[in-house]
Protein backbone atom coordinates (compact mmCIF):
# COMPACT_ATOMS: atom_id res chain seq x y z
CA UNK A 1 150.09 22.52 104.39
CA UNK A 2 148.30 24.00 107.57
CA UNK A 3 145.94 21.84 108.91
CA UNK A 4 143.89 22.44 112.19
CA UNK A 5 141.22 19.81 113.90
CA UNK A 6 137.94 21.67 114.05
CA UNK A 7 135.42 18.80 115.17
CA UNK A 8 135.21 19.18 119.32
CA UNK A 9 136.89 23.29 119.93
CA UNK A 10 135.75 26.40 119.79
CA UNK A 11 136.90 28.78 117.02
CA UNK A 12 140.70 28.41 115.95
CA UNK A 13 141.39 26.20 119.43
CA UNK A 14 141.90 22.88 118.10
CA UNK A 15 144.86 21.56 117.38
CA UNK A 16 147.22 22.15 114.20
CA UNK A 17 149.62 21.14 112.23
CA UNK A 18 152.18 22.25 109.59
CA UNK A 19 152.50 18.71 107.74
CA UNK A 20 152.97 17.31 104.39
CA UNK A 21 149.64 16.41 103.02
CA UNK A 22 148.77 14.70 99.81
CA UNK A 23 146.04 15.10 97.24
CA UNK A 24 144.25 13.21 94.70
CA UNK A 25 144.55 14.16 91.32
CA UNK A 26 141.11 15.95 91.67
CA UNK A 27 142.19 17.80 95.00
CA UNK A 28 138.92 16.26 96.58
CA UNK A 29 140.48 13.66 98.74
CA UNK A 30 143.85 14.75 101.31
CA UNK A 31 145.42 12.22 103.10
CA UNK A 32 146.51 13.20 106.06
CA UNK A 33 148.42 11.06 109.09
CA UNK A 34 147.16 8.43 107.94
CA UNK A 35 143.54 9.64 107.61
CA UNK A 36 141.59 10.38 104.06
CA UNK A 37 139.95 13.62 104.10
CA UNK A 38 136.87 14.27 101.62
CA UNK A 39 136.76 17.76 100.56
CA UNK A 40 133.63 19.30 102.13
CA UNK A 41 130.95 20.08 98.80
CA UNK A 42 128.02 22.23 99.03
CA UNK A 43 125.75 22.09 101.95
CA UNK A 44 126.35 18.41 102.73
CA UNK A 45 128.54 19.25 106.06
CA UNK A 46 126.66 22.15 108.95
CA UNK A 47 129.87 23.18 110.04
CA UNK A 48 131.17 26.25 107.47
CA UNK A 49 134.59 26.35 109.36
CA UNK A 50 136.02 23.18 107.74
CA UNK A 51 136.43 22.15 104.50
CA UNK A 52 137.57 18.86 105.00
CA UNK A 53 136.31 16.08 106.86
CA UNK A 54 138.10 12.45 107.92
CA UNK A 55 135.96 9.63 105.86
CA UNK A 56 136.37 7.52 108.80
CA UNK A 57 135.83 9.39 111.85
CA UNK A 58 133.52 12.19 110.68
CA UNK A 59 135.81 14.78 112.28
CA UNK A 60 136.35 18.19 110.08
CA UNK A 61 139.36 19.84 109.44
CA UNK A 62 140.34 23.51 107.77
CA UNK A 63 143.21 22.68 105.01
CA UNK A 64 144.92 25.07 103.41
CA UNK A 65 148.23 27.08 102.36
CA UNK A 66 150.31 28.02 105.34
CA UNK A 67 151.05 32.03 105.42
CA UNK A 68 154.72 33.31 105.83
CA UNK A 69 153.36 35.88 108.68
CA UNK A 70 152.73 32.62 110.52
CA UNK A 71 148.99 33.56 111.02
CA UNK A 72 147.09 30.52 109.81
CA UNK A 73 144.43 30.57 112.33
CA UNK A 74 141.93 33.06 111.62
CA UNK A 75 141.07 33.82 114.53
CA UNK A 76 143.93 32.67 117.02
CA UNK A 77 147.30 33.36 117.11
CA UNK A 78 147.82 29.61 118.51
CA UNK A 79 151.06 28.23 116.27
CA UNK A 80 150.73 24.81 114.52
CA UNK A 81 152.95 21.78 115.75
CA UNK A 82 155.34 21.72 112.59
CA UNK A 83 156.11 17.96 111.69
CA UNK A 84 159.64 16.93 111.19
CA UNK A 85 158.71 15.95 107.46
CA UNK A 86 157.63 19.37 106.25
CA UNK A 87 160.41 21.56 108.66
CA UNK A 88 163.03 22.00 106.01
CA UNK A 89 160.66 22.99 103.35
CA UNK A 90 158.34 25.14 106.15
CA UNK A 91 161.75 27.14 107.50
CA UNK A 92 162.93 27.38 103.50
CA UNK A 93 158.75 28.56 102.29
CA UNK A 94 158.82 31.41 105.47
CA UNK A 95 162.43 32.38 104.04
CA UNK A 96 161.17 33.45 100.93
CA UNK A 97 160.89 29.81 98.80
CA UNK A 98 157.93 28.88 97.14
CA UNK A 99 156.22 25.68 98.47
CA UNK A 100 157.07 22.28 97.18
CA UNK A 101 155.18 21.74 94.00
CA UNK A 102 154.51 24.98 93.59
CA UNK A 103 157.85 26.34 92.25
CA UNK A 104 155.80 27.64 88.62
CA UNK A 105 152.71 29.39 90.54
């Protein structure tokens, strides 16, 4: 997954990350590095450039798919740090593979 720290940077400036990252069943909670992410619902967060936020810290993160044009950030062309953990399966996903756990859609 891409993941990029929003809380304390301007637009697409914070850091990022090409990591594994798991879910609950419900895809509400991602944990993350250690951290548990809440999925951000409704207008309970201000910040509409996350939709994740670390239950602990209150920082907010954007989650999502990474792209195989490598342009994750929206509005950067900053690249994620890609974690040893995920580099096999990022490399094989920009080759043309779909993404772990997604092999059926």
């Amino acid at each position: 997954m891409y993941v990029q720290l929003k809380t304390g940077y301007g637009t697409d400036s914070g850091p990022s990350w090409i990591s594994r990252v798991r879910f609950s069943k419900t895809w509400r909670t991602a944990y993350f590095q250690g951290r548990t992410l809440h999925r951000v619902t409704g207008t309970s967060r201000a910040n509409f450039d996350s939709n994740f936020y670390d239950v602990d810290s209150g920082d907010e993160y954007w989650v999502s798919g990474p792209k195989r044009d490598r342009t994750d950030g929206r509005y950067s062309s900053q690249q994620p740090t890609v974690e040893e953990d995920a580099r096999e399966a990022y490399e094989a996903f920009l080759d043309g593979a779909s993404l772990p756990g997604r092999e059926n859609g």
